[in-house]
Every structure is written in structure tokens, then in C-alpha cells.
PDB file of N, CA and C in Angstrom:
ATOM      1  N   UNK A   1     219.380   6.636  67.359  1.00  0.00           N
ATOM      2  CA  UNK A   1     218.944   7.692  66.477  1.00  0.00           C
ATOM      3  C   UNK A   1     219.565   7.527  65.085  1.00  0.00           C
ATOM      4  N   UNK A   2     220.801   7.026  65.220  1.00  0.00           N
ATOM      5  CA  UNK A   2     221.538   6.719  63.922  1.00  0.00           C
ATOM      6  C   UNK A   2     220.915   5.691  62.842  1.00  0.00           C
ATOM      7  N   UNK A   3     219.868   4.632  63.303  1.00  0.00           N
ATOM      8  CA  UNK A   3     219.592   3.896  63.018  1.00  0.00           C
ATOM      9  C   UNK A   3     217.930   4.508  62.175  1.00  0.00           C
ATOM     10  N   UNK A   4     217.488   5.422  62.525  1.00  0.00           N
ATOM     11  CA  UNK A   4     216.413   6.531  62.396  1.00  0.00           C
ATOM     12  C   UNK A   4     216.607   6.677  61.216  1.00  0.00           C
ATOM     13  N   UNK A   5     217.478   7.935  61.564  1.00  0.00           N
ATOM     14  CA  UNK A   5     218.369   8.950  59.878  1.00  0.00           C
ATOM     15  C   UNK A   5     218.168   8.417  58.938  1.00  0.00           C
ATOM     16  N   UNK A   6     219.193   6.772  59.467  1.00  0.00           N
ATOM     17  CA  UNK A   6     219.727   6.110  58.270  1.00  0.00           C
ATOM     18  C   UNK A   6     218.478   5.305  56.960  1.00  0.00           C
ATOM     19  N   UNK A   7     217.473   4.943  58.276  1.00  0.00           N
ATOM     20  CA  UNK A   7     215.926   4.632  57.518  1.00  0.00           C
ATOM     21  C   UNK A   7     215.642   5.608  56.836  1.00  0.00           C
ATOM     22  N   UNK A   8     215.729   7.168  57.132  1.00  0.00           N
ATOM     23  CA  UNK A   8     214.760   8.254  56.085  1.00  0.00           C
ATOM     24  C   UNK A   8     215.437   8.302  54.966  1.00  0.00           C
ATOM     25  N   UNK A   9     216.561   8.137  55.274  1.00  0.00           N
ATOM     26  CA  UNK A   9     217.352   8.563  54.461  1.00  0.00           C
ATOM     27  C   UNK A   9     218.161   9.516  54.503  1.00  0.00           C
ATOM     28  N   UNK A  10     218.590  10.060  55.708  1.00  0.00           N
ATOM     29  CA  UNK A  10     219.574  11.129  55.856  1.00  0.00           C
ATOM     30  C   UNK A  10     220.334  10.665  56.224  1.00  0.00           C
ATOM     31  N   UNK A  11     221.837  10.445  55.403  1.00  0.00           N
ATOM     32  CA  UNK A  11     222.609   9.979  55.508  1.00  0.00           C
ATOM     33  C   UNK A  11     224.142  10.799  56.630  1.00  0.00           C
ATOM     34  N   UNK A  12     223.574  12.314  56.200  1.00  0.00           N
ATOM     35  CA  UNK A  12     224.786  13.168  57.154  1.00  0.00           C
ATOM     36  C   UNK A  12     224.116  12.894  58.071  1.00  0.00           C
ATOM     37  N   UNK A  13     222.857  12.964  58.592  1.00  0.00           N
ATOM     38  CA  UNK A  13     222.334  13.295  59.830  1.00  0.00           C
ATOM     39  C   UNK A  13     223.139  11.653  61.046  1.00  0.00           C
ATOM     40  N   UNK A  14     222.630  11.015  60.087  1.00  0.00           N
ATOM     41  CA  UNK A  14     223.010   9.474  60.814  1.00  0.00           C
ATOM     42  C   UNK A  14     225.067   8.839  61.067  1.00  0.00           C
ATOM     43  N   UNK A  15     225.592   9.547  59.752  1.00  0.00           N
ATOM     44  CA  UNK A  15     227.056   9.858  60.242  1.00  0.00           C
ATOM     45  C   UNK A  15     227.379  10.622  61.307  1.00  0.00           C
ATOM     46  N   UNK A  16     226.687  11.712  61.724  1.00  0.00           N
ATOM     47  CA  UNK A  16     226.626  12.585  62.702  1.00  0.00           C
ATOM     48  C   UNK A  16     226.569  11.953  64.023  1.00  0.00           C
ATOM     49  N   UNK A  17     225.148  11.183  64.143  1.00  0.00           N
ATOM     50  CA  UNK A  17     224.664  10.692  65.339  1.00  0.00           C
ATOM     51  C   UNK A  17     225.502   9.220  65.666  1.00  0.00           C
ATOM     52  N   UNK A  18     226.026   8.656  64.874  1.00  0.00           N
ATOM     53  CA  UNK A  18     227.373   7.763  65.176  1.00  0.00           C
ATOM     54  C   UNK A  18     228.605   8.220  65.564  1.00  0.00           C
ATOM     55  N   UNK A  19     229.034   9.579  65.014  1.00  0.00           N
ATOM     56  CA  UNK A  19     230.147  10.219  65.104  1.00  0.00           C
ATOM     57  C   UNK A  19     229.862  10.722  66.962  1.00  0.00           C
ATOM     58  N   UNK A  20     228.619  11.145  66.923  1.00  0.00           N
ATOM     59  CA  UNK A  20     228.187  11.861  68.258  1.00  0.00           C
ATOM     60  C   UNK A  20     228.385  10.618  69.797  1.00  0.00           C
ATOM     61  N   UNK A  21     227.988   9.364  69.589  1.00  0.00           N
ATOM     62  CA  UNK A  21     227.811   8.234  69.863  1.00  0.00           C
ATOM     63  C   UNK A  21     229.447   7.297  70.297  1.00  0.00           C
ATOM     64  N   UNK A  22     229.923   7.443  68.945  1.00  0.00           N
ATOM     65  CA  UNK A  22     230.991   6.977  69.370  1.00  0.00           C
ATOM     66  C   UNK A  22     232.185   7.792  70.561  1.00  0.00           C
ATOM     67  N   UNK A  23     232.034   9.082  70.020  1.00  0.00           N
ATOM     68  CA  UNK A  23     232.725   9.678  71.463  1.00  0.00           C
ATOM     69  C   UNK A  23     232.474   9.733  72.514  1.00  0.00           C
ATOM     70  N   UNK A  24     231.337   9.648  72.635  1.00  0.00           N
ATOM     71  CA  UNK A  24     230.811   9.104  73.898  1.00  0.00           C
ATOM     72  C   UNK A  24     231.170   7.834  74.391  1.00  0.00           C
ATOM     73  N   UNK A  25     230.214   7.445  74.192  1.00  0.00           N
ATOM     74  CA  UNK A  25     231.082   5.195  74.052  1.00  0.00           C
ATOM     75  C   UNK A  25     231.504   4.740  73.012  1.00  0.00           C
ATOM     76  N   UNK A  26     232.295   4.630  72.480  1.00  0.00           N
ATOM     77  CA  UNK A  26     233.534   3.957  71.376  1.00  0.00           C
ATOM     78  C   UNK A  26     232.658   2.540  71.406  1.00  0.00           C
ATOM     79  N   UNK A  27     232.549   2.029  72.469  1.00  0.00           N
ATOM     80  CA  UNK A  27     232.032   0.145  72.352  1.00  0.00           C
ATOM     81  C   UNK A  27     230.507   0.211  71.788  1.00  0.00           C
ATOM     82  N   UNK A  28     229.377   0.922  71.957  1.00  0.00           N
ATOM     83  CA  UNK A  28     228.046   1.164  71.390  1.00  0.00           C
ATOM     84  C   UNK A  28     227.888   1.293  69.941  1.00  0.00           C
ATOM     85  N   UNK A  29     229.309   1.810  69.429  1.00  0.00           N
ATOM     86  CA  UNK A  29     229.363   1.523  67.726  1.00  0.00           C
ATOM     87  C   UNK A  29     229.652   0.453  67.416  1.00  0.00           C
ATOM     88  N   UNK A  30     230.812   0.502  67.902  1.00  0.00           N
ATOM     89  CA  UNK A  30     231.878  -0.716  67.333  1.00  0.00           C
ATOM     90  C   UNK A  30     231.600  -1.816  67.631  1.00  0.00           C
ATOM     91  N   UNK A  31     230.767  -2.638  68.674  1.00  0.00           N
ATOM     92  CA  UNK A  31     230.371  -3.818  68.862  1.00  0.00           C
ATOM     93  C   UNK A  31     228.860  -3.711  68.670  1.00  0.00           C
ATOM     94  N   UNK A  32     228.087  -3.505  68.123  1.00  0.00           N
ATOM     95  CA  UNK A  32     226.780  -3.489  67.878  1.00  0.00           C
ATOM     96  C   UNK A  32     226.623  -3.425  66.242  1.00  0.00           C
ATOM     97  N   UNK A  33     226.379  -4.911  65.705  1.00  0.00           N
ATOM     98  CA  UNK A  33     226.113  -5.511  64.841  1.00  0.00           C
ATOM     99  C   UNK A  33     225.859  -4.003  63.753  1.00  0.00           C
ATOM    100  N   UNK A  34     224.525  -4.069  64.583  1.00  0.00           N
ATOM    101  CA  UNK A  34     223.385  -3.269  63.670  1.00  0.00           C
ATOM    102  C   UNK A  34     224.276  -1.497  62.934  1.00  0.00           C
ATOM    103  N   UNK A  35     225.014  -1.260  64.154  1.00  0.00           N
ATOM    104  CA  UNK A  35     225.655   0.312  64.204  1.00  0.00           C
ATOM    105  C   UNK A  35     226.871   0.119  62.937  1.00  0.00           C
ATOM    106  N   UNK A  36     227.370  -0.941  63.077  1.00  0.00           N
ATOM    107  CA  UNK A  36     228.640  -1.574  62.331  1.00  0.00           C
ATOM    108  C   UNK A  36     228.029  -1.779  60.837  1.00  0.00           C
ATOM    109  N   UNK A  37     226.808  -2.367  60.478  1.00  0.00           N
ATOM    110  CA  UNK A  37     226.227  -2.214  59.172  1.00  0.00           C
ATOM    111  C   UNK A  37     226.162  -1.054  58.682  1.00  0.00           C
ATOM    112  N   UNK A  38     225.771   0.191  59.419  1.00  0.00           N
ATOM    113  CA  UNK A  38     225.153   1.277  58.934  1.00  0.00           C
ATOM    114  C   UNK A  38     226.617   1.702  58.388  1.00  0.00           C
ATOM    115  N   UNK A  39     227.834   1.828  59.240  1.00  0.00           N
ATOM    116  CA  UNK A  39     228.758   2.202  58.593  1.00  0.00           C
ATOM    117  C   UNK A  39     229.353   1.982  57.851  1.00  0.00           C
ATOM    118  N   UNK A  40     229.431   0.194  57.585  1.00  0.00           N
ATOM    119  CA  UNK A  40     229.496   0.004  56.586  1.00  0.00           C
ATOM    120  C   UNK A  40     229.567  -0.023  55.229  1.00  0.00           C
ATOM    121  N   UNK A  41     227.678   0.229  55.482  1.00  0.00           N
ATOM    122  CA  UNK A  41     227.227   0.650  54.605  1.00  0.00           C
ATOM    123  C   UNK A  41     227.403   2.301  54.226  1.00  0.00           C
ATOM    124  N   UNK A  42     227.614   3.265  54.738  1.00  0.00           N
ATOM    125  CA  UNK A  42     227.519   4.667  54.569  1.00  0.00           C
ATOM    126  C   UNK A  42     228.671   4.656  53.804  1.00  0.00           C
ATOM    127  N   UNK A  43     230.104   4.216  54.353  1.00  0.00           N
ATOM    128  CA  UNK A  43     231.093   3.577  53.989  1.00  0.00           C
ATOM    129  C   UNK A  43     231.391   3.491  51.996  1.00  0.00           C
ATOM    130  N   UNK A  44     230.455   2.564  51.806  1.00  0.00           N
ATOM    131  CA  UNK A  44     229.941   1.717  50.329  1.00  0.00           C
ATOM    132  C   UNK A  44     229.484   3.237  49.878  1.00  0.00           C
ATOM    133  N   UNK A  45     228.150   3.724  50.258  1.00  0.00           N
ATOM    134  CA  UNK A  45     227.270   3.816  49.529  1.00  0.00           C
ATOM    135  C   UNK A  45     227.455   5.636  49.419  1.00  0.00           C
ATOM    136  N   UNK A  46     228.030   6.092  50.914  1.00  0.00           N
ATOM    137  CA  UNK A  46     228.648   7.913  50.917  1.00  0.00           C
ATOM    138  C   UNK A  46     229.624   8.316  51.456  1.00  0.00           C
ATOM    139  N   UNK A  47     230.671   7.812  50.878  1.00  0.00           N
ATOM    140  CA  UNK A  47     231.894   8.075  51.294  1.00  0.00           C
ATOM    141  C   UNK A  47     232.197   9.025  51.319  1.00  0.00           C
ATOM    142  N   UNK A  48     231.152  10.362  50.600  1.00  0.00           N
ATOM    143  CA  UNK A  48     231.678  11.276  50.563  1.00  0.00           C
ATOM    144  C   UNK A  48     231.365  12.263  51.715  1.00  0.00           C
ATOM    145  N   UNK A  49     230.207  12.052  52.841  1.00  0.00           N
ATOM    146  CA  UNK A  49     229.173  12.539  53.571  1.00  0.00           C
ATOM    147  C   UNK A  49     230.640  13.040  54.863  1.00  0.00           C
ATOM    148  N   UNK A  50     230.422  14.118  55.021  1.00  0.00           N
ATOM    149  CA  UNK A  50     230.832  14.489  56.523  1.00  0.00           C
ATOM    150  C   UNK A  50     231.007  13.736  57.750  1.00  0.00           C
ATOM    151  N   UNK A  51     232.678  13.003  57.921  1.00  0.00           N
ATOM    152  CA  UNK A  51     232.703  12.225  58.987  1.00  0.00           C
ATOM    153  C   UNK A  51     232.832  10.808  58.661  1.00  0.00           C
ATOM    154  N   UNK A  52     232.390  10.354  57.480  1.00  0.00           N
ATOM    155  CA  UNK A  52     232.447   8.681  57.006  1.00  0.00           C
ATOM    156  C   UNK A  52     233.511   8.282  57.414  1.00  0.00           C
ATOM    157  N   UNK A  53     234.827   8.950  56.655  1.00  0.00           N
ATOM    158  CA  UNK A  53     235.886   8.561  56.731  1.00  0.00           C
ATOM    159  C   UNK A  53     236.076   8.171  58.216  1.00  0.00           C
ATOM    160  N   UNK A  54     235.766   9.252  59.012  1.00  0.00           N
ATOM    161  CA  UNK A  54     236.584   9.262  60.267  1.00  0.00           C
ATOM    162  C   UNK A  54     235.648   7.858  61.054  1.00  0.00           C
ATOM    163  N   UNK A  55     234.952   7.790  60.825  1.00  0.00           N
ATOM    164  CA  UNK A  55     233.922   6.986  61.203  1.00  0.00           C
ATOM    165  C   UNK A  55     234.473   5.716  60.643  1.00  0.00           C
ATOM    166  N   UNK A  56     234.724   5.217  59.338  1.00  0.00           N
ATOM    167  CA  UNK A  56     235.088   3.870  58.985  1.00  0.00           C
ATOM    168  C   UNK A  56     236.625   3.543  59.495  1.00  0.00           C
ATOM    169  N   UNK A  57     237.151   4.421  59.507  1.00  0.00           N
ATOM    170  CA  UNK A  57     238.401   4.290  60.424  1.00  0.00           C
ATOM    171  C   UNK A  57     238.263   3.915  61.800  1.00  0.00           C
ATOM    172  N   UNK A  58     237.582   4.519  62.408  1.00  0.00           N
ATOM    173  CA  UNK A  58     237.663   3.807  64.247  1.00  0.00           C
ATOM    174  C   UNK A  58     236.802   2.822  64.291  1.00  0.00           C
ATOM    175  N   UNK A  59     236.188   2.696  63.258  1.00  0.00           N
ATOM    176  CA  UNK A  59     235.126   1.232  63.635  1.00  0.00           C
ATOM    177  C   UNK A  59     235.513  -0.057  62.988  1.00  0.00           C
ATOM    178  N   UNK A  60     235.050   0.205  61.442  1.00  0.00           N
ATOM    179  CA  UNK A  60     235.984  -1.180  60.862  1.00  0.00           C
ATOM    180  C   UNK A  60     237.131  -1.696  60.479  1.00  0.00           C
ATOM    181  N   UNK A  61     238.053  -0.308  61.220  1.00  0.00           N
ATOM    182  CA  UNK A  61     239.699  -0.826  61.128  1.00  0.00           C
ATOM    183  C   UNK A  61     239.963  -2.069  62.336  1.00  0.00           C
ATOM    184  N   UNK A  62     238.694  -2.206  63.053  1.00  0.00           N
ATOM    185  CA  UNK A  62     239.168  -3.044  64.194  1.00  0.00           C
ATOM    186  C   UNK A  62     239.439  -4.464  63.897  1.00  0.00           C
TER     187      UNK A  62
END
């Protein structure tokens, strides 16, 4: 779904549904190429969006 958002362009919605995702399974973010771009990228591009932070911390601190 994160991958959805992130196409329309809703950027909280898709921090959300990673944030939602990763507590669930931690490994479905963090090892999946595609999930790891988005944050990346959200990362770069909205650092300021609800959750980025917490989000670029458990994923690409690895």
C-alpha cells in the first residue's frame, strides 16, 4: 500500500503505511529493495512528514 500513496503522491499516507508495516514485520521494510527506496526517498524529499524520521532511523541506519 505504501508503494500506492507514494505513486499519488501522498506522502504522509505512505510514511504511515511503512510505519504501520514495519511494526508488524521489521524485515518487509528493511529488506525489500523497493520499500527501502521509498524511504529513502521520503527521507530526501519530506523529512518533514509525520514518522520519516522514525522511519529512516530503523531502516537505513542498518
Amino acid at each position: 500500500m505504501a508503494r500506492a500513496w507514494w505513486q499519488w503522491g501522498k506522502p504522509e499516507q505512505a510514511a504511515q503505511s511503512l510505519l504501520d508495516a514495519f511494526r508488524v514485520t521489521p524485515a518487509e521494510v528493511q529488506d525489500r529493495p523497493a520499500m527501502r527506496a521509498i524511504v529513502r526517498e521520503l527521507h530526501h524529499k519530506r523529512p518533514r512528514v509525520s514518522g520519516v524520521s522514525e522511519l529512516s532511523r530503523a531502516v537505513l541506519a542498518r
